[in-house]
Protein backbone atom coordinates (compact mmCIF):
# COMPACT_ATOMS: atom_id res chain seq x y z
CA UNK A 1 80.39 112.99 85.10
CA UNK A 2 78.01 110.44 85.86
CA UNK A 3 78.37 109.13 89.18
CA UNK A 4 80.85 111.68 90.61
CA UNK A 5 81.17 110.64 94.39
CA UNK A 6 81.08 107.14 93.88
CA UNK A 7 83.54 107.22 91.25
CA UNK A 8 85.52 109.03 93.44
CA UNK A 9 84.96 106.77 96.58
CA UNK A 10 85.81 103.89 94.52
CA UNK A 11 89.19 105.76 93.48
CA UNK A 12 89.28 106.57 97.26
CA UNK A 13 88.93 102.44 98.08
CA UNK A 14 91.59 101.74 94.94
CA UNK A 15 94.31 104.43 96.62
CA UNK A 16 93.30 103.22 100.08
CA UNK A 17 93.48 99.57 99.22
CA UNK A 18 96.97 99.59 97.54
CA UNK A 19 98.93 101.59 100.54
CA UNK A 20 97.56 99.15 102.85
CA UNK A 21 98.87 95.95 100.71
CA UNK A 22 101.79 97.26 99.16
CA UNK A 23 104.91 95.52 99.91
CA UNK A 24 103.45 92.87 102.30
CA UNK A 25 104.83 89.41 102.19
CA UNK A 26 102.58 86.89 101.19
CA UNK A 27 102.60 85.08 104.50
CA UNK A 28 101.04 88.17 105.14
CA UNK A 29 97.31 86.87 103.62
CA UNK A 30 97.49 83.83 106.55
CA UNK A 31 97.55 86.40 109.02
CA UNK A 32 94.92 86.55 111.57
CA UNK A 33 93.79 87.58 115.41
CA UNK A 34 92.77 84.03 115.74
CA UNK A 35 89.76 83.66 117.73
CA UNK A 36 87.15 82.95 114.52
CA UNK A 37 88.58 86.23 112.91
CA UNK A 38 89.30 86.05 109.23
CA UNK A 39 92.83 86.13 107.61
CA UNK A 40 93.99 89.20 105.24
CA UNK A 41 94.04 87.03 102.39
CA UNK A 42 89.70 86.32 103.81
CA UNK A 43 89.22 89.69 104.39
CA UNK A 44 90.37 91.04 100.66
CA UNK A 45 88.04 87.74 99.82
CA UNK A 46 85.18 88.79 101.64
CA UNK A 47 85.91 92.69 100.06
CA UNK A 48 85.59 91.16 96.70
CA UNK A 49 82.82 89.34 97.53
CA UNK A 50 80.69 92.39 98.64
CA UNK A 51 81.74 94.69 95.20
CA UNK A 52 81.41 91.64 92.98
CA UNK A 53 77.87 91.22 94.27
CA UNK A 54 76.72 94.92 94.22
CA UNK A 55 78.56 94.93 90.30
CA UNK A 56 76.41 91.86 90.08
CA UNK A 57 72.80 93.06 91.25
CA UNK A 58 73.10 96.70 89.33
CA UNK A 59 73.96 94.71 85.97
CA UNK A 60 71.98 91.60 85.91
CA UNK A 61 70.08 91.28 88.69
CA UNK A 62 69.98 89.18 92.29
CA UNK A 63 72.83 85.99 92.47
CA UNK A 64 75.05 84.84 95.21
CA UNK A 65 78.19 83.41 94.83
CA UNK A 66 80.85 83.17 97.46
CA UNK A 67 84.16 83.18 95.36
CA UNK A 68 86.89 80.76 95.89
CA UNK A 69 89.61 81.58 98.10
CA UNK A 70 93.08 82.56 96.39
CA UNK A 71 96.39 83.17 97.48
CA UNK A 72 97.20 86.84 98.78
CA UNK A 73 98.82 88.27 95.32
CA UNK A 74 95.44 87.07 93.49
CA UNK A 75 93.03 88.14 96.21
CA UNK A 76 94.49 91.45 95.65
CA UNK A 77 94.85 91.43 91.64
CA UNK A 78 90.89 89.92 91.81
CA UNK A 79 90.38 92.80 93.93
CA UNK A 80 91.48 95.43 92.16
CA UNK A 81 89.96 94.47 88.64
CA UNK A 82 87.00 94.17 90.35
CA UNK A 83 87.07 97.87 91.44
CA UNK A 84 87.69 98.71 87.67
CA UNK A 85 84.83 96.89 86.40
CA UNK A 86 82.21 98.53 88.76
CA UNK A 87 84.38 101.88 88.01
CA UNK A 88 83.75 101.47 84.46
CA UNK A 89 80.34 100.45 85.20
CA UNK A 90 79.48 103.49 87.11
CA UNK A 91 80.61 105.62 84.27
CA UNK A 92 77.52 104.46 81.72
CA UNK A 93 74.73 103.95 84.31
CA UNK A 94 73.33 106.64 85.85
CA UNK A 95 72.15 106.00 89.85
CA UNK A 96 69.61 107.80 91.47
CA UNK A 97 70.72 109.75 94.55
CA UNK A 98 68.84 107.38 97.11
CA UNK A 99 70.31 104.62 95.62
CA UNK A 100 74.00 105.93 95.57
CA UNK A 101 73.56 106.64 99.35
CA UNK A 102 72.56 103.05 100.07
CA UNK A 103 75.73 102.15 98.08
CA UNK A 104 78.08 104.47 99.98
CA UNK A 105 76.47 103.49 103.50
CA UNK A 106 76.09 99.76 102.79
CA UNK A 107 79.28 97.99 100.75
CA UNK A 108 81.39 101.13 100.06
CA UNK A 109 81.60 101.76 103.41
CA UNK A 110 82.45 97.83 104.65
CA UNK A 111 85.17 97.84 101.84
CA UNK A 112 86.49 100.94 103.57
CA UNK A 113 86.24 99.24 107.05
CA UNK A 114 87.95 95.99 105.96
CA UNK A 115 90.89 98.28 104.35
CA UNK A 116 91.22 99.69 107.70
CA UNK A 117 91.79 96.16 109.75
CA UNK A 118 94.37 95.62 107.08
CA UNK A 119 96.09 98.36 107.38
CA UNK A 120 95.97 98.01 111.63
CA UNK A 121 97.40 94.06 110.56
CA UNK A 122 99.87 95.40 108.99
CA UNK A 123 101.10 97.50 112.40
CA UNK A 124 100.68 94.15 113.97
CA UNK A 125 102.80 92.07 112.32
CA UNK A 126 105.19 94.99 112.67
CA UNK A 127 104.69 96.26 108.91
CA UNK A 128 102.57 99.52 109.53
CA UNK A 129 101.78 101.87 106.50
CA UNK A 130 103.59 105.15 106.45
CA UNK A 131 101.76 108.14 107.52
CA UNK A 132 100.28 110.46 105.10
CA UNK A 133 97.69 113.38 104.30
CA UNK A 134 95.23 111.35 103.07
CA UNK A 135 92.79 114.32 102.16
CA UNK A 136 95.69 115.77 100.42
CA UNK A 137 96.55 112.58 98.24
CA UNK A 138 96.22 113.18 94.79
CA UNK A 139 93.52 110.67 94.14
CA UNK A 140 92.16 110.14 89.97
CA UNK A 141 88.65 109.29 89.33
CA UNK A 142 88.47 106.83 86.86
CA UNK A 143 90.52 103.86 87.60
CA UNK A 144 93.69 102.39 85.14
């Protein structure tokens, strides 16, 4: 399979993503620590920002957009097509290795972090995600 671990990371990021979203409220996306910090609803922005732009450079080259800012439901729908089309993306290129790790160390990994100050969000506004195994979840490369 072309692309094996980031396939799989972006499966990873997909699984991740949804537990840490699912079943919040959609006053949930104006949530925020204050203090210049962004809002869910900014975060999930800023998270499609950053795979939307590396989809963006490996298919057509260097461009910057900042996308508009949606409500929390179509952050997260935006979102998650957006991991599908670099997912189905990764499946007909084929990266080098040194470029995969600058992938997985540069946006993977931010997406990953942002997922993670939603889910501690969630705790905060006394919504946490339930505890699980999460190197024993049954996570599917190749996103549907």
């Amino acid at each position: 399979m072309k692309n094996e671990l980031l396939r799989h990371t972006l499966a990873t990021i997909q699984y991740r993503f949804d537990k840490s979203v699912q079943g919040s409220k959609e006053e949930f996306g104006d949530f925020s620590l204050g203090k210049g910090s962004r809002s869910v609803k900014e975060i999930i922005n800023h998270m499609y920002h950053v795979l939307n732009f590396t989809r963006t450079f490996l298919e057509e080259g260097f461009e910057r957009q900042v996308p508009k800012p949606l409500d929390l439901k179509k952050e997260i729908q935006r979102f998650n097509k957006e991991l599908k089309e670099i997912d189905a993306l990764f499946s007909v290129i084929e990266l080098n290795m040194e470029f995969s790790k600058k992938l997985l160390q540069g946006p993977l990994s931010d997406i990953l972090t942002h997922i993670g100050q939603i889910a501690m969000l969630r705790r905060l506004v006394d919504e946490p995600i339930p505890r699980e195994n999460f190197s024993a979840a049954s996570i599917k490369t190749g996103l549907d």
